[in-house]
N, C-alpha and C. Protein backbone atom coordinates (compact mmCIF):
# COMPACT_ATOMS: atom_id res chain seq x y z
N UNK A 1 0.84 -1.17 0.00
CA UNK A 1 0.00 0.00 0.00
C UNK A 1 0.88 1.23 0.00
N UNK A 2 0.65 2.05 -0.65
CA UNK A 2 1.37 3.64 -1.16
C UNK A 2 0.28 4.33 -0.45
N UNK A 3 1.53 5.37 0.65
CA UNK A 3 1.04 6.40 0.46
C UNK A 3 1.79 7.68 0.22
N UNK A 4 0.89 8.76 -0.02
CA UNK A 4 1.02 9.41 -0.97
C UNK A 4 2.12 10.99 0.03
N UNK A 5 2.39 11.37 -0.40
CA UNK A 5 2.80 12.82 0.45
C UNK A 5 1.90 13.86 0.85
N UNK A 6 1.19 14.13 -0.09
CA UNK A 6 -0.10 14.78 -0.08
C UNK A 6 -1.18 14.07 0.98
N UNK A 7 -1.00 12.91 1.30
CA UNK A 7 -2.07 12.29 2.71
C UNK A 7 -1.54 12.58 3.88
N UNK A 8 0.30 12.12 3.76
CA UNK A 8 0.99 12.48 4.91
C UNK A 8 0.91 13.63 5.91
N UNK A 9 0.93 14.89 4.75
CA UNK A 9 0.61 16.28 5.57
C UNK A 9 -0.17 16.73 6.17
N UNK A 10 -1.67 16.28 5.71
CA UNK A 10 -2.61 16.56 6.77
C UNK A 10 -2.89 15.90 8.00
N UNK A 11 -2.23 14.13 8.02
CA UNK A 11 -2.17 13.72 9.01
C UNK A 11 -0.63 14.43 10.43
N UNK A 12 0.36 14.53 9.75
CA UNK A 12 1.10 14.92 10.09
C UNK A 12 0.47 17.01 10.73
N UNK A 13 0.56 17.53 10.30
CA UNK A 13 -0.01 18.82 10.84
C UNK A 13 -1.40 18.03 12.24
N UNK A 14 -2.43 17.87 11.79
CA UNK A 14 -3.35 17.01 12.79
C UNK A 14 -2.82 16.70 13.94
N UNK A 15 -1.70 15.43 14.10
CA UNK A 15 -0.84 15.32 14.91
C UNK A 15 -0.47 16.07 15.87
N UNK A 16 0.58 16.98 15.41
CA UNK A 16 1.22 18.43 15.75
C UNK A 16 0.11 19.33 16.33
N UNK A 17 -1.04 19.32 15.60
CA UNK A 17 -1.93 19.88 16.17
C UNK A 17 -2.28 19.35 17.94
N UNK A 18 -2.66 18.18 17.78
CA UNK A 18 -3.44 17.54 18.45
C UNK A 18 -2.23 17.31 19.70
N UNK A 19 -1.11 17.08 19.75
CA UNK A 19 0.07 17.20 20.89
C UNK A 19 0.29 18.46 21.39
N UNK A 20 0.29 19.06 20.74
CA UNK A 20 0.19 20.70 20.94
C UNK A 20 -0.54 21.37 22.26
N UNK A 21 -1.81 20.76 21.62
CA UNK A 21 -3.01 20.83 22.64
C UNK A 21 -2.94 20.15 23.78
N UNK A 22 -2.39 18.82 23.58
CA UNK A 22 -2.51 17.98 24.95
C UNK A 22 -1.40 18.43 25.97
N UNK A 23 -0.18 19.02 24.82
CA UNK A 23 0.73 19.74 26.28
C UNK A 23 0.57 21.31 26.36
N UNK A 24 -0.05 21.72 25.91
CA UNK A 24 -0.76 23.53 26.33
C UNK A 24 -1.58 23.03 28.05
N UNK A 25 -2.12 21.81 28.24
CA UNK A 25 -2.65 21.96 29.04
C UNK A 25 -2.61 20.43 29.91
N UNK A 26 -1.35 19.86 29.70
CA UNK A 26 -0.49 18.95 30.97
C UNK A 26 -0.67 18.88 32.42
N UNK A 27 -0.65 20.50 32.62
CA UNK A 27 -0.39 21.00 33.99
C UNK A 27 -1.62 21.03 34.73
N UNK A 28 -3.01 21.00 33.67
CA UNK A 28 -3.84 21.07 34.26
C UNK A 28 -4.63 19.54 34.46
N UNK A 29 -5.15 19.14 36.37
CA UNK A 29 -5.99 18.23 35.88
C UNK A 29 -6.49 17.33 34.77
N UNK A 30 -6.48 16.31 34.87
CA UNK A 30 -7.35 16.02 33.50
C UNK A 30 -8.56 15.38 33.67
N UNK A 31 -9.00 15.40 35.10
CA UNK A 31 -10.50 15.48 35.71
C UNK A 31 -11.19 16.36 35.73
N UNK A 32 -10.18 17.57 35.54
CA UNK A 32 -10.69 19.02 35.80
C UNK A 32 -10.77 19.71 34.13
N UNK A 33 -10.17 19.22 33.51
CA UNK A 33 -10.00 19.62 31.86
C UNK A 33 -11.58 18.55 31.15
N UNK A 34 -11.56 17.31 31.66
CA UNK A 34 -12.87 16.06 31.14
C UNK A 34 -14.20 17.49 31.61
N UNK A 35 -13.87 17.58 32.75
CA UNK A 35 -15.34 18.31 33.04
C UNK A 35 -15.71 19.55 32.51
N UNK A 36 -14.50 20.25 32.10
CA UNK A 36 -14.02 22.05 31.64
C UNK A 36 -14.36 21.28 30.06
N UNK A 37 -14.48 20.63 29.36
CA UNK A 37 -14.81 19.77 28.15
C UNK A 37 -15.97 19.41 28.00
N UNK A 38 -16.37 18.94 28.80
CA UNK A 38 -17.90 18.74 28.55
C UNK A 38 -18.82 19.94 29.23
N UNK A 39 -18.48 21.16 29.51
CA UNK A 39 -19.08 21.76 29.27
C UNK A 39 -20.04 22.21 31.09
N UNK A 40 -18.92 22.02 31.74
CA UNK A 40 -19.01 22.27 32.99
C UNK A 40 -18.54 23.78 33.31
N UNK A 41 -19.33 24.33 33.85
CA UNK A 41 -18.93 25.74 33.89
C UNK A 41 -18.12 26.01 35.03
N UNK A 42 -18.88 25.41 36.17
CA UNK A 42 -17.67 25.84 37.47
C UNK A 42 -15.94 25.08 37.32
N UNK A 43 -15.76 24.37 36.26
CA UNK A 43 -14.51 23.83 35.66
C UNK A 43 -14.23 24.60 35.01
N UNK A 44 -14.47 25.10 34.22
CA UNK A 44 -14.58 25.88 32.93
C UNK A 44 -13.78 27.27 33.45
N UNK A 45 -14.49 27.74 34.39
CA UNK A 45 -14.01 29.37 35.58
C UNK A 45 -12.11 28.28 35.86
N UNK A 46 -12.39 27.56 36.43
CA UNK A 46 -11.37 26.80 36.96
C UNK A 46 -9.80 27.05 36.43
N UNK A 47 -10.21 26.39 34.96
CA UNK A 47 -9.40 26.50 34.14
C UNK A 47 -8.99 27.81 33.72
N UNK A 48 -9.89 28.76 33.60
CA UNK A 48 -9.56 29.67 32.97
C UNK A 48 -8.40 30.56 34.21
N UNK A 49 -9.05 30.18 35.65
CA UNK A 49 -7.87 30.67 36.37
C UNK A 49 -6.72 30.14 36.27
N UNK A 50 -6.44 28.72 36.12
CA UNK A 50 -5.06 28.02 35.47
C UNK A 50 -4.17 28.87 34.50
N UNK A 51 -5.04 29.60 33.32
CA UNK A 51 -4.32 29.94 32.38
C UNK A 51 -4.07 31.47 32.69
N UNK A 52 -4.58 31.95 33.87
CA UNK A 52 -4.40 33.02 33.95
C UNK A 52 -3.72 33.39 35.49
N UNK A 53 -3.60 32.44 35.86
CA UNK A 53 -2.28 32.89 36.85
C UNK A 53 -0.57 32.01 36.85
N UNK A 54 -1.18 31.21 35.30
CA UNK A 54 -0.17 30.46 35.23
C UNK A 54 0.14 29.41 36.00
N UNK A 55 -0.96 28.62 36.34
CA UNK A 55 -0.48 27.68 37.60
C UNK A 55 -1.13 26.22 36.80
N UNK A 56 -0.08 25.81 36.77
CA UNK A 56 0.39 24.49 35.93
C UNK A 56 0.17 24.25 34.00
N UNK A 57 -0.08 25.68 33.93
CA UNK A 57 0.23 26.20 32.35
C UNK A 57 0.87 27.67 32.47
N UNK A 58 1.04 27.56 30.76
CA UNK A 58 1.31 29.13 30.75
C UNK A 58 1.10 30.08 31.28
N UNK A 59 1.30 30.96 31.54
CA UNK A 59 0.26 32.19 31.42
C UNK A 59 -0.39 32.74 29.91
N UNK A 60 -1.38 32.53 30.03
CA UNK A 60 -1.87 32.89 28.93
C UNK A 60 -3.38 33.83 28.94
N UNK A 61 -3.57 34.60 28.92
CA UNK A 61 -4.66 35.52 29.15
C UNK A 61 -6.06 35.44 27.97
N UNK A 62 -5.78 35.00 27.47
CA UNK A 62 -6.61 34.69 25.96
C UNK A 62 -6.83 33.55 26.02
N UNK A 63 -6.74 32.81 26.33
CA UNK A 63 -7.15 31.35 26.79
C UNK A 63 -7.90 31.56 28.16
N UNK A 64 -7.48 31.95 28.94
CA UNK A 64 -8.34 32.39 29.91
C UNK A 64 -9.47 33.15 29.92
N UNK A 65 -9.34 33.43 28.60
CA UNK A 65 -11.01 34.77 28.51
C UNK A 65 -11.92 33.86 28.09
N UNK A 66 -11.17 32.71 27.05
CA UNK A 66 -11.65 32.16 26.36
C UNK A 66 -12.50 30.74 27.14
N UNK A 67 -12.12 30.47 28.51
CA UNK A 67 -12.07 29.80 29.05
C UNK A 67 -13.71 29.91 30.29
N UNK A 68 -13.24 31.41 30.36
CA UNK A 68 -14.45 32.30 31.12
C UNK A 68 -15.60 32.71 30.36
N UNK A 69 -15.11 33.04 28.82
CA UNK A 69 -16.42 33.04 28.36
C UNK A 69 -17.28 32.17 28.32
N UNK A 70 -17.29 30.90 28.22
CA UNK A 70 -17.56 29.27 28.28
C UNK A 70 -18.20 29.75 29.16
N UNK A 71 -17.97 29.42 30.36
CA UNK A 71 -18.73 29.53 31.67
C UNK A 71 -19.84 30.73 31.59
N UNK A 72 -18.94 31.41 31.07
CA UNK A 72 -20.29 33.61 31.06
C UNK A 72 -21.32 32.95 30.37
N UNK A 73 -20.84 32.25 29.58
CA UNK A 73 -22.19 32.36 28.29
C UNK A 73 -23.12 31.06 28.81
N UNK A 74 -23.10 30.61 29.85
CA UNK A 74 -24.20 30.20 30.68
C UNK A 74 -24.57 30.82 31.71
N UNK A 75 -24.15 32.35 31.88
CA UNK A 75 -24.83 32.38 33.10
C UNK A 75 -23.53 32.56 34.34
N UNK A 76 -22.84 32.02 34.63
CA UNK A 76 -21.68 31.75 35.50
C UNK A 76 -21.38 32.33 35.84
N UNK A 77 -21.94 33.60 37.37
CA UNK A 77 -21.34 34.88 37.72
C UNK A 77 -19.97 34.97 37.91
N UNK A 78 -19.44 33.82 38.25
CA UNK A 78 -17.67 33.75 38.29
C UNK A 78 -17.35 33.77 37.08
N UNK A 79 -17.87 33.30 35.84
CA UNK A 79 -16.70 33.21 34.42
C UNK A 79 -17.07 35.09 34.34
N UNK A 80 -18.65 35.14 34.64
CA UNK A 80 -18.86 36.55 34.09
C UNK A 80 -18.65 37.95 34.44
N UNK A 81 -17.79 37.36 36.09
CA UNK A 81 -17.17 38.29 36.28
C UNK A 81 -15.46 38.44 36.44
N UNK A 82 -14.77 37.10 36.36
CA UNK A 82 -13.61 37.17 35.61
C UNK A 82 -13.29 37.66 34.12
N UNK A 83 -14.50 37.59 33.56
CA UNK A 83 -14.13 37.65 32.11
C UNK A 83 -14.40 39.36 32.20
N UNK A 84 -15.32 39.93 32.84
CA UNK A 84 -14.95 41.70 32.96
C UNK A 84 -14.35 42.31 33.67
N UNK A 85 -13.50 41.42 34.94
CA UNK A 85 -12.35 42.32 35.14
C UNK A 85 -11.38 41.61 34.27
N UNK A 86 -11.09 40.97 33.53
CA UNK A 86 -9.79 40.96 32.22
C UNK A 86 -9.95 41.93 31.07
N UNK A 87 -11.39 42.21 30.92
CA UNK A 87 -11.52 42.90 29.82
C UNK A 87 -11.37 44.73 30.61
N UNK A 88 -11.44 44.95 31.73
CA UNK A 88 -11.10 46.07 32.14
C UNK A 88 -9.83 46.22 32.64
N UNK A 89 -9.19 45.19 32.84
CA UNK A 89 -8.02 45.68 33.16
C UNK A 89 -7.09 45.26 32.40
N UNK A 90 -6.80 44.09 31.12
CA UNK A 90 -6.04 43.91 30.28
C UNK A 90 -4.94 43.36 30.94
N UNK A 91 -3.85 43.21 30.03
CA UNK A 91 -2.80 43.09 30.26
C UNK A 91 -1.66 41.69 29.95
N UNK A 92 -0.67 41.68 29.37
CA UNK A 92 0.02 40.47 29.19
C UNK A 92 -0.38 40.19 27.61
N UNK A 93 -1.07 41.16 26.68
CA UNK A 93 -1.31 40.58 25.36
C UNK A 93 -2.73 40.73 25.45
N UNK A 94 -3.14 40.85 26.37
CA UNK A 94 -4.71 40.64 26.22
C UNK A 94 -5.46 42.12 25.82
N UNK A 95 -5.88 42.61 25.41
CA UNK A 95 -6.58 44.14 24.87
C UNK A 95 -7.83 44.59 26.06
N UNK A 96 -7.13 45.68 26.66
CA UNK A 96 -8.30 46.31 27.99
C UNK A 96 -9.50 46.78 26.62
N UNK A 97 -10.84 46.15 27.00
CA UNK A 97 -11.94 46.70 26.35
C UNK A 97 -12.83 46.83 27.33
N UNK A 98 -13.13 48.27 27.57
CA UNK A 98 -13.94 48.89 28.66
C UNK A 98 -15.69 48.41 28.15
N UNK A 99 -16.02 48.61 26.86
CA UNK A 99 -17.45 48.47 26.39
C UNK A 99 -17.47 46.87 27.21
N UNK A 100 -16.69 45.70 26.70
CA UNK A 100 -17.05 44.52 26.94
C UNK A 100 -17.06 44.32 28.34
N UNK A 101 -16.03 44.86 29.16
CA UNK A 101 -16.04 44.45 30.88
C UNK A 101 -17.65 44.91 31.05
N UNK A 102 -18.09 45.95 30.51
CA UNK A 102 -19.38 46.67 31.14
C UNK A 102 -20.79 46.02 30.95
N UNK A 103 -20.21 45.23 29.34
CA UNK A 103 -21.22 44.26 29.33
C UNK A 103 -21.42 43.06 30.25
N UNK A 104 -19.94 42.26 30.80
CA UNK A 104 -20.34 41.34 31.65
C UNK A 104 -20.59 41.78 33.01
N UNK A 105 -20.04 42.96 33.43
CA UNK A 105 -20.29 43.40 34.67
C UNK A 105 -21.82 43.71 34.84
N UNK A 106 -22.69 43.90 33.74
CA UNK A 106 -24.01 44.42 33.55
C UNK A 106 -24.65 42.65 33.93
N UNK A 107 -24.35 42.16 33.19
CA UNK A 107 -24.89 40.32 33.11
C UNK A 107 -25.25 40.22 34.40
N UNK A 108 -23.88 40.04 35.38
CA UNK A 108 -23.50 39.29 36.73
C UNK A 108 -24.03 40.43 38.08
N UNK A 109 -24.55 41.39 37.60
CA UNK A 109 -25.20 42.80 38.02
C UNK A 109 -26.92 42.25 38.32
N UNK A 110 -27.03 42.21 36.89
CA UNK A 110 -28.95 41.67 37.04
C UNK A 110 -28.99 40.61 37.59
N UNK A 111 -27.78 39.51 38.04
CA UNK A 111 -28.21 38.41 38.60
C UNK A 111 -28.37 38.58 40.13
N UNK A 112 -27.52 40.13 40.00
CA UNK A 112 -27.82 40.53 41.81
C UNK A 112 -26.53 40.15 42.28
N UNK A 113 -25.55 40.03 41.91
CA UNK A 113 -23.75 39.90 42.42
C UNK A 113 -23.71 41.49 42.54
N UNK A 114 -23.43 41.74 44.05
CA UNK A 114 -22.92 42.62 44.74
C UNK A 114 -21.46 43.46 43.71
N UNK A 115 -20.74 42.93 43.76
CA UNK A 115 -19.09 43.15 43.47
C UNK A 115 -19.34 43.62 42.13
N UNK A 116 -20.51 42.97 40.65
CA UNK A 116 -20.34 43.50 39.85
C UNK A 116 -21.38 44.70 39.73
N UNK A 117 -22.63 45.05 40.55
CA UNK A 117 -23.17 45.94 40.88
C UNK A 117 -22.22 47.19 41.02
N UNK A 118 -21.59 47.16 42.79
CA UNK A 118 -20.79 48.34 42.35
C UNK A 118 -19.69 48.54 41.62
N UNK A 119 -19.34 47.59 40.79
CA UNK A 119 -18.19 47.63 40.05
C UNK A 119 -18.91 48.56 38.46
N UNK A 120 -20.13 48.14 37.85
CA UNK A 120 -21.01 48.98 37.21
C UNK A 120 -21.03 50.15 37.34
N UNK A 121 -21.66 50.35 38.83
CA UNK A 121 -22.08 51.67 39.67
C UNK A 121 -20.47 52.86 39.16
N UNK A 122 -19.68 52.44 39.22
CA UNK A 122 -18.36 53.19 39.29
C UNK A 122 -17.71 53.76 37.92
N UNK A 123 -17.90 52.54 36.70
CA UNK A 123 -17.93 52.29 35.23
C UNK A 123 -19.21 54.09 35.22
N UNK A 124 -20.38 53.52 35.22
CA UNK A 124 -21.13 54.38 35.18
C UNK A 124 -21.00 56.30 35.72
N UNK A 125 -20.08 55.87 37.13
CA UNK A 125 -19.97 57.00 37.04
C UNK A 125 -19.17 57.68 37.03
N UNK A 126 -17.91 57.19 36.40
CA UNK A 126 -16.60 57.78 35.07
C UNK A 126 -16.92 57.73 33.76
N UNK A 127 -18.14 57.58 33.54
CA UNK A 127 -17.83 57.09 32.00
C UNK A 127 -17.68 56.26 31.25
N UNK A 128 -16.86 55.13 31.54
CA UNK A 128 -16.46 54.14 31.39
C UNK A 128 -16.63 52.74 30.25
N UNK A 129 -16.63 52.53 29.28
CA UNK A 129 -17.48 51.52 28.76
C UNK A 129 -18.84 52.06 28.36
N UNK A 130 -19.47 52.87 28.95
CA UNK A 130 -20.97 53.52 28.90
C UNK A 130 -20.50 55.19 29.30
N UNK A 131 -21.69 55.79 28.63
CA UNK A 131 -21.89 57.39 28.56
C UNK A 131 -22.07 57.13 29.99
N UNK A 132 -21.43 58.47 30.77
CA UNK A 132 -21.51 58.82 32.23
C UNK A 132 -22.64 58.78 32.12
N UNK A 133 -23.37 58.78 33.55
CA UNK A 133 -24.86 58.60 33.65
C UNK A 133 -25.10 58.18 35.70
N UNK A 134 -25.10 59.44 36.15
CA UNK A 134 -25.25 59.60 37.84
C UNK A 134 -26.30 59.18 38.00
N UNK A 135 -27.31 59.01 37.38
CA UNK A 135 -28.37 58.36 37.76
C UNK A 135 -28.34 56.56 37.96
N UNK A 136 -27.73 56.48 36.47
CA UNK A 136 -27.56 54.74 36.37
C UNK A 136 -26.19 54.29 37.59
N UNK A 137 -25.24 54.98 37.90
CA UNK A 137 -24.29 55.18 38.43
C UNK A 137 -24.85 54.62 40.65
N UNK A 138 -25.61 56.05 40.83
CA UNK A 138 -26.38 55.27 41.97
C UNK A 138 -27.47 54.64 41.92
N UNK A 139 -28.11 53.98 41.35
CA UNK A 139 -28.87 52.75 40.90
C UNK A 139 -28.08 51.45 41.39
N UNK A 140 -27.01 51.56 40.48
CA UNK A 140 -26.37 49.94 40.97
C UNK A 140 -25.37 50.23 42.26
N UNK A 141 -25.17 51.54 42.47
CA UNK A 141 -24.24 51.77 44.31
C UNK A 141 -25.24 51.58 45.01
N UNK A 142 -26.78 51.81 45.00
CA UNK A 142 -27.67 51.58 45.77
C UNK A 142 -27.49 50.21 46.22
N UNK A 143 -27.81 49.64 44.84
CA UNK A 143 -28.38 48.10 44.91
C UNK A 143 -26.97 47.37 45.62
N UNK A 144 -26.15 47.93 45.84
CA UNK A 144 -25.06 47.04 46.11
C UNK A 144 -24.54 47.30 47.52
N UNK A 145 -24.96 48.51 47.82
CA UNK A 145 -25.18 49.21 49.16
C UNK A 145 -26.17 48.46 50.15
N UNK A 146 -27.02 47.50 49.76
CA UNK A 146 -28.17 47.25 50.41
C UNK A 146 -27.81 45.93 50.80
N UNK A 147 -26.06 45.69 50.56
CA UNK A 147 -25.96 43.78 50.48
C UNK A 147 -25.32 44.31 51.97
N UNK A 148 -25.08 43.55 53.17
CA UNK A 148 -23.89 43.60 53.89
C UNK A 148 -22.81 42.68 53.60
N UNK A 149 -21.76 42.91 53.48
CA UNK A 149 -20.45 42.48 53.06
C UNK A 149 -19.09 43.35 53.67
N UNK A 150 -18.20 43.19 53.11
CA UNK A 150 -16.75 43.95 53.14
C UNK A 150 -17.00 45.26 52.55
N UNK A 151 -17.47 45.34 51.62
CA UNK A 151 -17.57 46.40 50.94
C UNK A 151 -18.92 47.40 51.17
N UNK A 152 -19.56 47.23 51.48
CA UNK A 152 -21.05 47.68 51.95
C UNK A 152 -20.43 49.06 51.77
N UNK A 153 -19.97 49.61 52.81
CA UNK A 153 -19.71 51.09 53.32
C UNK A 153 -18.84 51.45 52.44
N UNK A 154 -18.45 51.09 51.33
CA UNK A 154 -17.17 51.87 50.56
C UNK A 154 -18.82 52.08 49.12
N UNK A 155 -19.03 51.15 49.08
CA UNK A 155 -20.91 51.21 48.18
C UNK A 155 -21.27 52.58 48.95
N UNK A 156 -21.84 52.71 49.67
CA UNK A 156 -22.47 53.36 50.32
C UNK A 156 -21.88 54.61 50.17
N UNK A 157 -20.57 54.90 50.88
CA UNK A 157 -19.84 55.97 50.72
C UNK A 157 -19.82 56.88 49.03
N UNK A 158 -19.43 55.70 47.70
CA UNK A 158 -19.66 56.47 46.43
C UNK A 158 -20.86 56.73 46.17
N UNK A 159 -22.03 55.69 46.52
CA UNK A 159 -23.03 56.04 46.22
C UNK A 159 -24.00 57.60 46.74
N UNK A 160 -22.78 57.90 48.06
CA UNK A 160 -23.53 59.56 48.56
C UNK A 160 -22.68 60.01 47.88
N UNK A 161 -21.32 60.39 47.15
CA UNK A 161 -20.96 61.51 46.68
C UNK A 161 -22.02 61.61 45.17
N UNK A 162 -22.40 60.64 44.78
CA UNK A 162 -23.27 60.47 43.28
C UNK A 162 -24.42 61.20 43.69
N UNK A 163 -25.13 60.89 44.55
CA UNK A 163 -25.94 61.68 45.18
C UNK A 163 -26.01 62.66 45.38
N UNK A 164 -24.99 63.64 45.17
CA UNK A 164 -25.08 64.72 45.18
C UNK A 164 -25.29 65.31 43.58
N UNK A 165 -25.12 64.53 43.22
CA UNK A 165 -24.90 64.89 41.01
C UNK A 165 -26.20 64.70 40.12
N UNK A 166 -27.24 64.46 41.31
CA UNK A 166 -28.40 63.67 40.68
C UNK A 166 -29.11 65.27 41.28
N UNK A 167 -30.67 64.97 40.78
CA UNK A 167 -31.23 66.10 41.51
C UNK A 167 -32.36 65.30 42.10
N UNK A 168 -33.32 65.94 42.90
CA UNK A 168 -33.72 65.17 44.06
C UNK A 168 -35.12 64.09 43.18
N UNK A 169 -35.87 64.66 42.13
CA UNK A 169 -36.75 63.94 41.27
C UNK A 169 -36.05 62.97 40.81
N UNK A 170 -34.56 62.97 39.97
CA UNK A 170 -33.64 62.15 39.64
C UNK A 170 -33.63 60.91 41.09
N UNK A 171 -33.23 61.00 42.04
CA UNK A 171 -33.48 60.62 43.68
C UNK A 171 -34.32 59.68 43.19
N UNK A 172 -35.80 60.66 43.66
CA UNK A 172 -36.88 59.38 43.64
C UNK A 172 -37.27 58.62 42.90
N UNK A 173 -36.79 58.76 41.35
CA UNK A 173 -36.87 58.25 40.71
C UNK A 173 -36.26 56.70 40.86
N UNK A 174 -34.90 56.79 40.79
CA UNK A 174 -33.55 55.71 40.86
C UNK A 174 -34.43 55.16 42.70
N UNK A 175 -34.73 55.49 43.21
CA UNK A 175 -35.20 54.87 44.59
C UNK A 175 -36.29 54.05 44.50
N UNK A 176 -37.24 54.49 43.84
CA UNK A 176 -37.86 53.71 42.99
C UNK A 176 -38.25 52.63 42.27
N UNK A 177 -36.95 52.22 41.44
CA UNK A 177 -36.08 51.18 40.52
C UNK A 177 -35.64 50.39 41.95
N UNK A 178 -34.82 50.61 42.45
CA UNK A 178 -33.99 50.06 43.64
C UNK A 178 -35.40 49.23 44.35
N UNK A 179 -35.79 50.04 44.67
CA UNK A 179 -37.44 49.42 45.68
C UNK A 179 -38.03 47.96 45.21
N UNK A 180 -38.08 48.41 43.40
CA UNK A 180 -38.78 47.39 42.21
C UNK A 180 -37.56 46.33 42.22
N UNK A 181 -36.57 46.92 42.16
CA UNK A 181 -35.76 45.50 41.85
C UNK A 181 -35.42 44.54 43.42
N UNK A 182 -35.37 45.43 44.42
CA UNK A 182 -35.32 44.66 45.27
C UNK A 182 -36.41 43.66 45.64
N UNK A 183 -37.79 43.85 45.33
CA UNK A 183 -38.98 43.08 45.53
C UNK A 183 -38.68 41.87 44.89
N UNK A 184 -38.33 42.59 43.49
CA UNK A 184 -38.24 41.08 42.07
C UNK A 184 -37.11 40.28 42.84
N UNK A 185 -36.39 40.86 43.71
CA UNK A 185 -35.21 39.63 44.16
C UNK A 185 -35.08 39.59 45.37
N UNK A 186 -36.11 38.81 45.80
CA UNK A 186 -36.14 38.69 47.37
C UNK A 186 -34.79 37.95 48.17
N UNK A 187 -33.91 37.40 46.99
CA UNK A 187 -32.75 37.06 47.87
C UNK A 187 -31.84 38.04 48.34
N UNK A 188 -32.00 39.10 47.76
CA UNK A 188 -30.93 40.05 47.78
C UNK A 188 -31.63 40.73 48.97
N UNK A 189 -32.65 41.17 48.75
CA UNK A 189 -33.30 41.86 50.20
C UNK A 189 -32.86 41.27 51.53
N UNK A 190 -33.19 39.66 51.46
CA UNK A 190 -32.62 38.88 52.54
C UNK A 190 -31.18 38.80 53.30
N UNK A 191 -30.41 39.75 52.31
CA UNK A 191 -28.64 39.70 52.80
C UNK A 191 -28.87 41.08 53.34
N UNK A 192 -29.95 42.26 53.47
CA UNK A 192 -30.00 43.53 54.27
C UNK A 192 -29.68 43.51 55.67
């Protein structure tokens, strides 16, 4: 049986391909890579921290977004909020894109995650990714103000200097919203 050169190469590249891949990611699990594969999201976040602190792979930051988006794009307040602080803060090859952090920080926001609430709240009121906007700005310092945590009082604290930038109809308005969304999410009320 002949074969040909022209068959060789695509098996050969394939190969190369396919080793490539299996040692890009050696270092990681391969209980933890089976599950980050089929489509496990809290694996999925997992991995993507592997590739992004370099711990038993590269460092690689783009693999790691890539890794978090997986997880974001179900839902996964951890992929979806790793994947917008990489996209806000960049770095190592990776491209800071303020529009995209604001989009996942917005995602992991409506699910009622504290951290990307006022992390929004702040975006919003620099500018940031989105047209400034003091209104939308203490909206999500409210909503994030209302969790107790570590951060509560540093929420709280930006959310009164914003307060001053709004005017008082602006106020009741955004108090309002806050009131409505806290009802729709009685879990979040429950951490007051």
């Amino acid at each position: 049986m002949k074969i040909r050169l022209t068959q060789l190469v695509p098996l050969a590249i394939f190969t190369v391909a396919l080793l490539s891949s299996a040692a890009q990611t050696a270092g990681i699990d391969a209980a933890l890579m089976a599950k980050a594969n089929a489509g496990d999201a809290a694996s999925e976040v997992l991995v993507g921290e592997s590739y992004a602190a370099g711990k038993g792979v590269a460092s690689d930051l783009k693999q790691a977004a890539a890794w978090y988006r997986k997880a974001a794009e179900q839902a996964n307040l951890a992929g979806e909020n790793h994947l917008a602080t990489l996209y806000r803060d960049g770095g190592k090859g990776f491209p800071r894109d303020m529009v995209q952090a604001t989009a996942w920080y917005r995602k992991a926001a409506e699910q009622g995650d504290t951290g990307a609430q006022g992390a929004l709240g702040v975006l919003y009121s620099y500018g940031q990714g989105v047209a400034q906007d003091y209104v939308e700005a203490y909206y999500w310092l409210d909503l994030a103000a209302h969790v107790k945590g570590p951060k509560q009082e540093q929420y709280a604290a930006n959310r009164q200097m914003i307060g001053q930038k709004i005017t008082a109809d602006e106020l009741e308005a955004v108090q309002e919203r806050v009131a409505q969304w806290l009802a729709a999410h009685p879990q979040a009320k429950a951490n007051e």
